[in-house]
N, C-alpha and C. Protein backbone atom coordinates (compact mmCIF):
# COMPACT_ATOMS: atom_id res chain seq x y z
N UNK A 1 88.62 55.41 5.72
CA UNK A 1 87.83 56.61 5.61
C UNK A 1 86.39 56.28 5.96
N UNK A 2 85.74 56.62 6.93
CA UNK A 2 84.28 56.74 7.23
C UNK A 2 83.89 57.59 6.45
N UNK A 3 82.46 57.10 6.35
CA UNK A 3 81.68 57.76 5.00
C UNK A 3 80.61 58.62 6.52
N UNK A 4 80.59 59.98 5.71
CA UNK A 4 79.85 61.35 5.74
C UNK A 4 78.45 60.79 6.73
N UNK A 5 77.86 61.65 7.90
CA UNK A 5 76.90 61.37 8.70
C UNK A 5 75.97 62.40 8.49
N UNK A 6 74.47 62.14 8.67
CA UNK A 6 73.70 63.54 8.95
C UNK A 6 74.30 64.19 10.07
N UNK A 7 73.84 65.44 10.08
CA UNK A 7 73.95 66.50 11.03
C UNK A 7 73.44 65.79 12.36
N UNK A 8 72.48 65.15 12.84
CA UNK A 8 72.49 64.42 13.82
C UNK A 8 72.75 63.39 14.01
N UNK A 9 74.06 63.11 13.51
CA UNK A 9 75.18 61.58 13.70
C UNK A 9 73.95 60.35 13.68
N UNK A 10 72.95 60.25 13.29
CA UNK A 10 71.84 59.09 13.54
C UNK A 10 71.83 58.24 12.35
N UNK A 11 72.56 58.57 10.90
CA UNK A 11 72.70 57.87 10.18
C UNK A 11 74.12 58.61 9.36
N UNK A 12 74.80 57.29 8.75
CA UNK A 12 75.59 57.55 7.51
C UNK A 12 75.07 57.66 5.93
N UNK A 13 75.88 58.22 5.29
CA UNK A 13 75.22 58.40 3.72
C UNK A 13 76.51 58.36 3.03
N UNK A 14 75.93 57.32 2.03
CA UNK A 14 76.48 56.22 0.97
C UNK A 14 75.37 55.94 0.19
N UNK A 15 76.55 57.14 -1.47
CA UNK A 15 76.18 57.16 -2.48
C UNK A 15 75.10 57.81 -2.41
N UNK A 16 74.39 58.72 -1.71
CA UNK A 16 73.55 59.76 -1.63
C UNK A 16 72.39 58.70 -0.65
N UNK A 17 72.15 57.58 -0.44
CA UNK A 17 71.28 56.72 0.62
C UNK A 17 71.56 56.91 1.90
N UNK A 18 70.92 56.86 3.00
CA UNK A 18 71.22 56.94 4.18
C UNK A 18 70.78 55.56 4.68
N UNK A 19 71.82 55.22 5.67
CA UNK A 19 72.01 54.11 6.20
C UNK A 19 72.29 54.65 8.05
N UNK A 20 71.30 53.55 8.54
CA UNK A 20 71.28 54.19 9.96
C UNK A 20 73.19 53.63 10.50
N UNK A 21 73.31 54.48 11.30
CA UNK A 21 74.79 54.54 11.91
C UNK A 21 74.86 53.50 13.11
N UNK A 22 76.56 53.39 13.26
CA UNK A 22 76.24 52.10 14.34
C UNK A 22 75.83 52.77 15.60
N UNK A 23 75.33 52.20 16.43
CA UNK A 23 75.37 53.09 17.84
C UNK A 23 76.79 53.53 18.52
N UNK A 24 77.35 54.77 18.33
CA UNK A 24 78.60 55.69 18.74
C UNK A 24 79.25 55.18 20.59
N UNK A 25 78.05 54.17 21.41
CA UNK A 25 78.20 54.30 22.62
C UNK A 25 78.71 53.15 22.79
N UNK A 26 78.76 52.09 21.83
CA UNK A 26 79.60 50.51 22.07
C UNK A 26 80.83 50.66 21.96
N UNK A 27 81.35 50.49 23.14
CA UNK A 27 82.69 50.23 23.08
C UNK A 27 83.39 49.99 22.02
N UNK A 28 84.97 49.96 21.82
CA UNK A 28 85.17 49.65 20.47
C UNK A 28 85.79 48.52 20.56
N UNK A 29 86.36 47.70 21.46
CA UNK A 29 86.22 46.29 21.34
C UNK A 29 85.05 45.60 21.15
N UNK A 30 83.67 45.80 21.60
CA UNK A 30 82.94 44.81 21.40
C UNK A 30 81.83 45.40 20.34
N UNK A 31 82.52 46.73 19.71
CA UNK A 31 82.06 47.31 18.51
C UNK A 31 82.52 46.44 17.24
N UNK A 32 84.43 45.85 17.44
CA UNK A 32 84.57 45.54 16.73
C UNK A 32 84.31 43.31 16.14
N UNK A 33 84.04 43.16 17.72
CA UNK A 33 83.22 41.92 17.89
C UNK A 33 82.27 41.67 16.98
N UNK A 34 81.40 42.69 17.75
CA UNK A 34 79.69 42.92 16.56
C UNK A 34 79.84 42.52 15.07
N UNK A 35 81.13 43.25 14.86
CA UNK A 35 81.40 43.77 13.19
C UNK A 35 81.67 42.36 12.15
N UNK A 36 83.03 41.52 13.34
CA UNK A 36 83.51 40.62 13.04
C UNK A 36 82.36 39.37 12.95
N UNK A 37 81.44 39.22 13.52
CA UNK A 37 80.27 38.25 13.45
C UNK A 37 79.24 38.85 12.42
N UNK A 38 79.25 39.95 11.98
CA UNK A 38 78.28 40.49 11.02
C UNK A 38 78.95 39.93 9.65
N UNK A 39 80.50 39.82 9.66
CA UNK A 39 81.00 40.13 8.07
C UNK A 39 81.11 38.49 8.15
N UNK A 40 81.03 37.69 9.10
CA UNK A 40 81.26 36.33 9.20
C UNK A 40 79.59 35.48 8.79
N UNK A 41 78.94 36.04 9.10
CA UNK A 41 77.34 35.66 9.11
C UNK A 41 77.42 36.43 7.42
N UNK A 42 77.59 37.11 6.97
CA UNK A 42 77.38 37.67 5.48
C UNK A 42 78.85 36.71 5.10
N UNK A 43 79.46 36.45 4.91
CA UNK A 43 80.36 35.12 4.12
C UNK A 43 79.86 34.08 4.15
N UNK A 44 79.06 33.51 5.32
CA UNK A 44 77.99 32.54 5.28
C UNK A 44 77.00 32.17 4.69
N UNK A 45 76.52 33.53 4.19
CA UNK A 45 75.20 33.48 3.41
C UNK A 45 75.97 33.42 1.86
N UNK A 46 76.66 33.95 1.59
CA UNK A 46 77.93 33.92 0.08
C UNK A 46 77.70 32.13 0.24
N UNK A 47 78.29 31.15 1.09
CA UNK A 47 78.25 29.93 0.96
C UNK A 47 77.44 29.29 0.91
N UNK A 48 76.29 29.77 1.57
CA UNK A 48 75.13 28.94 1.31
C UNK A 48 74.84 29.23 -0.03
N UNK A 49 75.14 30.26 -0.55
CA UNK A 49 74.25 29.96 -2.01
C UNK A 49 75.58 29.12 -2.42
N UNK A 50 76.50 29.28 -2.44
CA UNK A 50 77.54 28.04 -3.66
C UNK A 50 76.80 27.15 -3.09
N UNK A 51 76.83 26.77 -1.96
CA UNK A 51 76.19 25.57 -1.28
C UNK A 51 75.09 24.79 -2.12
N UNK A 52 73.81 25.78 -2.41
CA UNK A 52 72.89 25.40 -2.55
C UNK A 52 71.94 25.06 -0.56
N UNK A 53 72.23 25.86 0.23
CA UNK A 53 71.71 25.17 1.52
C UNK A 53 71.08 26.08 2.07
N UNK A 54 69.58 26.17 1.71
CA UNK A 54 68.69 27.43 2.31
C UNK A 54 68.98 26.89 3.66
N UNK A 55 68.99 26.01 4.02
CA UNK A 55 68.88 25.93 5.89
C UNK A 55 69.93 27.18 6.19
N UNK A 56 71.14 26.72 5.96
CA UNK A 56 72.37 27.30 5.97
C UNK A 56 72.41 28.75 5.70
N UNK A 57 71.38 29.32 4.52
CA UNK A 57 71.42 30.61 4.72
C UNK A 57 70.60 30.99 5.41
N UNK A 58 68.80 30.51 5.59
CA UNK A 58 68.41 31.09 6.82
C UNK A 58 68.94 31.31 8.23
N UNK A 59 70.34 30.30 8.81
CA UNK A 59 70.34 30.55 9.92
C UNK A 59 71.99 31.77 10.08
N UNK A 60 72.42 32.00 8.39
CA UNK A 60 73.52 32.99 8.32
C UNK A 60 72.64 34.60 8.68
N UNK A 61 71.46 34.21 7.93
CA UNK A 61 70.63 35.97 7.57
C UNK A 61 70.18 35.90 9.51
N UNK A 62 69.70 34.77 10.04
CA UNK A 62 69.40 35.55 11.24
C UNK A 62 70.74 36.05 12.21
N UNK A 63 72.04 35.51 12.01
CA UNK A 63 72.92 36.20 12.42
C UNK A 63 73.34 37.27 12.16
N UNK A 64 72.86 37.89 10.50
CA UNK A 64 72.98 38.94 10.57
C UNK A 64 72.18 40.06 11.11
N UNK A 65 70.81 39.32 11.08
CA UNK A 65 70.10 40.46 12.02
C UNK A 65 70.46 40.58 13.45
N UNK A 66 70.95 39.63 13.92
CA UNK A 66 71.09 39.79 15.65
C UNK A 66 72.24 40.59 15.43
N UNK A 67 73.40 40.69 14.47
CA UNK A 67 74.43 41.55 14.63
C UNK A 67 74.22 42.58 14.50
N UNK A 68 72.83 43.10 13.54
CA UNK A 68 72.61 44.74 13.13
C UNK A 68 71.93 45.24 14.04
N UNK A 69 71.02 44.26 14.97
CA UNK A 69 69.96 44.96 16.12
C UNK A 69 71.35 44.92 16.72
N UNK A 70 71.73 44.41 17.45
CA UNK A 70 73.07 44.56 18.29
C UNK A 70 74.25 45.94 18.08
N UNK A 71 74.60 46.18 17.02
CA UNK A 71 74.85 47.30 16.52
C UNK A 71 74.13 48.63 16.52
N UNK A 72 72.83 48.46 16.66
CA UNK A 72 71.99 49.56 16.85
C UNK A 72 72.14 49.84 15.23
N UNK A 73 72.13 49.39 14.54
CA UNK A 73 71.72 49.64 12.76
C UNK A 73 70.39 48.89 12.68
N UNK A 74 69.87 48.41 13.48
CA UNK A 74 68.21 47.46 12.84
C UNK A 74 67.44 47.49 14.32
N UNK A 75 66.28 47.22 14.40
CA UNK A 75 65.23 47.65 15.38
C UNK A 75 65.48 48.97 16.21
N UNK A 76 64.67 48.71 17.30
CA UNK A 76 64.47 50.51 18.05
C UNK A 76 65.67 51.26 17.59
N UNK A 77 65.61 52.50 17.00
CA UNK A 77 66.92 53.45 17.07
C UNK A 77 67.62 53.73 18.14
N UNK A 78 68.91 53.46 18.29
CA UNK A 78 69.40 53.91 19.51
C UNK A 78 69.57 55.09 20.09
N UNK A 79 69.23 55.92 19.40
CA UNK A 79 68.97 57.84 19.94
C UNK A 79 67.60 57.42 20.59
N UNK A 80 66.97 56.66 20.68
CA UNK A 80 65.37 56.64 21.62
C UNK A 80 65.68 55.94 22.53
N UNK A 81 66.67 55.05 23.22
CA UNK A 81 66.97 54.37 24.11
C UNK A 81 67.84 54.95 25.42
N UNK A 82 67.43 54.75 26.20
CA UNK A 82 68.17 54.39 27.38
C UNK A 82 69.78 54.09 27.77
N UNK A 83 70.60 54.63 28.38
CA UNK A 83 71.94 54.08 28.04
C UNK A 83 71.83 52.68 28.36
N UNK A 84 71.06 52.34 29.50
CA UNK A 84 70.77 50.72 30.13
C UNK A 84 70.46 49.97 28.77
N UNK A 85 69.30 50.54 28.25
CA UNK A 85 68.81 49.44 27.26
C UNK A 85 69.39 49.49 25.87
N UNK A 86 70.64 50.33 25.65
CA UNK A 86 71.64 50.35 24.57
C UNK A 86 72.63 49.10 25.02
N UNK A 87 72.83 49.07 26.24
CA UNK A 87 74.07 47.99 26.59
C UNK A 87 73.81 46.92 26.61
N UNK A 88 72.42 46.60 27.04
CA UNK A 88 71.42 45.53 27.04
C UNK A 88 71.15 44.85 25.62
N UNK A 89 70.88 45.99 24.45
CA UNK A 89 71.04 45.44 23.72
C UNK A 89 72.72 44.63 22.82
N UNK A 90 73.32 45.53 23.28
CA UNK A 90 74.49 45.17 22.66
C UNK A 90 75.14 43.55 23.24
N UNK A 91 74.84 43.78 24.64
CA UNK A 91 75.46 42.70 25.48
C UNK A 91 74.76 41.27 25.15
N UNK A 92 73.33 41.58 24.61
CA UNK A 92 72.43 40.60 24.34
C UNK A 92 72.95 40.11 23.15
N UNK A 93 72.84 40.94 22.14
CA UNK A 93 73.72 40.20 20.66
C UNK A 93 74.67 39.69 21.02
N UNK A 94 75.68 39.83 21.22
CA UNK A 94 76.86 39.23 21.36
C UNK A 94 76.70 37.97 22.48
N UNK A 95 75.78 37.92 22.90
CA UNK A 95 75.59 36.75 23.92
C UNK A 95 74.84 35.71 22.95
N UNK A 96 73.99 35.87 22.30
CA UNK A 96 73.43 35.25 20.90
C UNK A 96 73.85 35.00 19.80
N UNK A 97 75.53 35.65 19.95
CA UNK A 97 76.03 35.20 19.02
C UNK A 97 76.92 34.30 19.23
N UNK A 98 77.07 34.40 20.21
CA UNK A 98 77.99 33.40 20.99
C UNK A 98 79.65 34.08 21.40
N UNK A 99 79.50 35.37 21.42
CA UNK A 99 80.80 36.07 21.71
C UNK A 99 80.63 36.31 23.22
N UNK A 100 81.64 36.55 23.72
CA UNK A 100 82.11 36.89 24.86
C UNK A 100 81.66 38.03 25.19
N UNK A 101 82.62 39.17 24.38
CA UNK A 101 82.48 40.57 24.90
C UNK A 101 83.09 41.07 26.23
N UNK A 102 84.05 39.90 26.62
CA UNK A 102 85.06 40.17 27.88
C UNK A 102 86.11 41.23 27.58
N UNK A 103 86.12 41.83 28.48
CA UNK A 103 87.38 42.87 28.24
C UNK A 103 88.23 42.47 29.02
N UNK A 104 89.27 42.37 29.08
CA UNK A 104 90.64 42.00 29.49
C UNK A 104 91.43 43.52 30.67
């Protein structure tokens, strides 16, 4: 079940907070890429603390930001962009994250 959007699909709302939405224009293979390196970079940061290894979580938290700018959930909103510089961004995360993003 997807949780409830404003009237201009630009964010979701959870628990009455609004949370910006992913960008609607990424494919959904390399939508679900994005996703899979976001929830992998946040299990990372879970280990670094058992760990005890700030290195280890600083370099989990910057994967999660390259996954949320990549997603279009963190920096420029993607309703202000360009279709070029939506793909650009997406293609860029996933190149920084070290994914492919090949379609078959």
């Amino acid at each position: 079940m997807s949780a409830p959007t404003t009237p201009d699909g630009h964010h979701i709302v959870v628990n009455g907070r609004k949370w910006r939405a992913t960008d609607p224009a990424i494919p959904d293979e390399l939508r679900d890429e994005l996703q899979r390196s976001l929830m992998a970079a946040r299990r990372a940061i879970a280990q670094s603390h058992r760990d005890d290894d700030p290195e280890a979580e600083r370099e989990a938290r910057a994967r999660v930001q390259i996954a949320k700018v990549a997603l279009g959930e963190r920096g420029d909103p993607w309703w202000e962009q360009s279709d070029q510089e939506r793909e650009l961004r997406w293609t860029d995360g996933l190149q920084k994250l070290g994914t492919t993003g090949d379609r078959d």
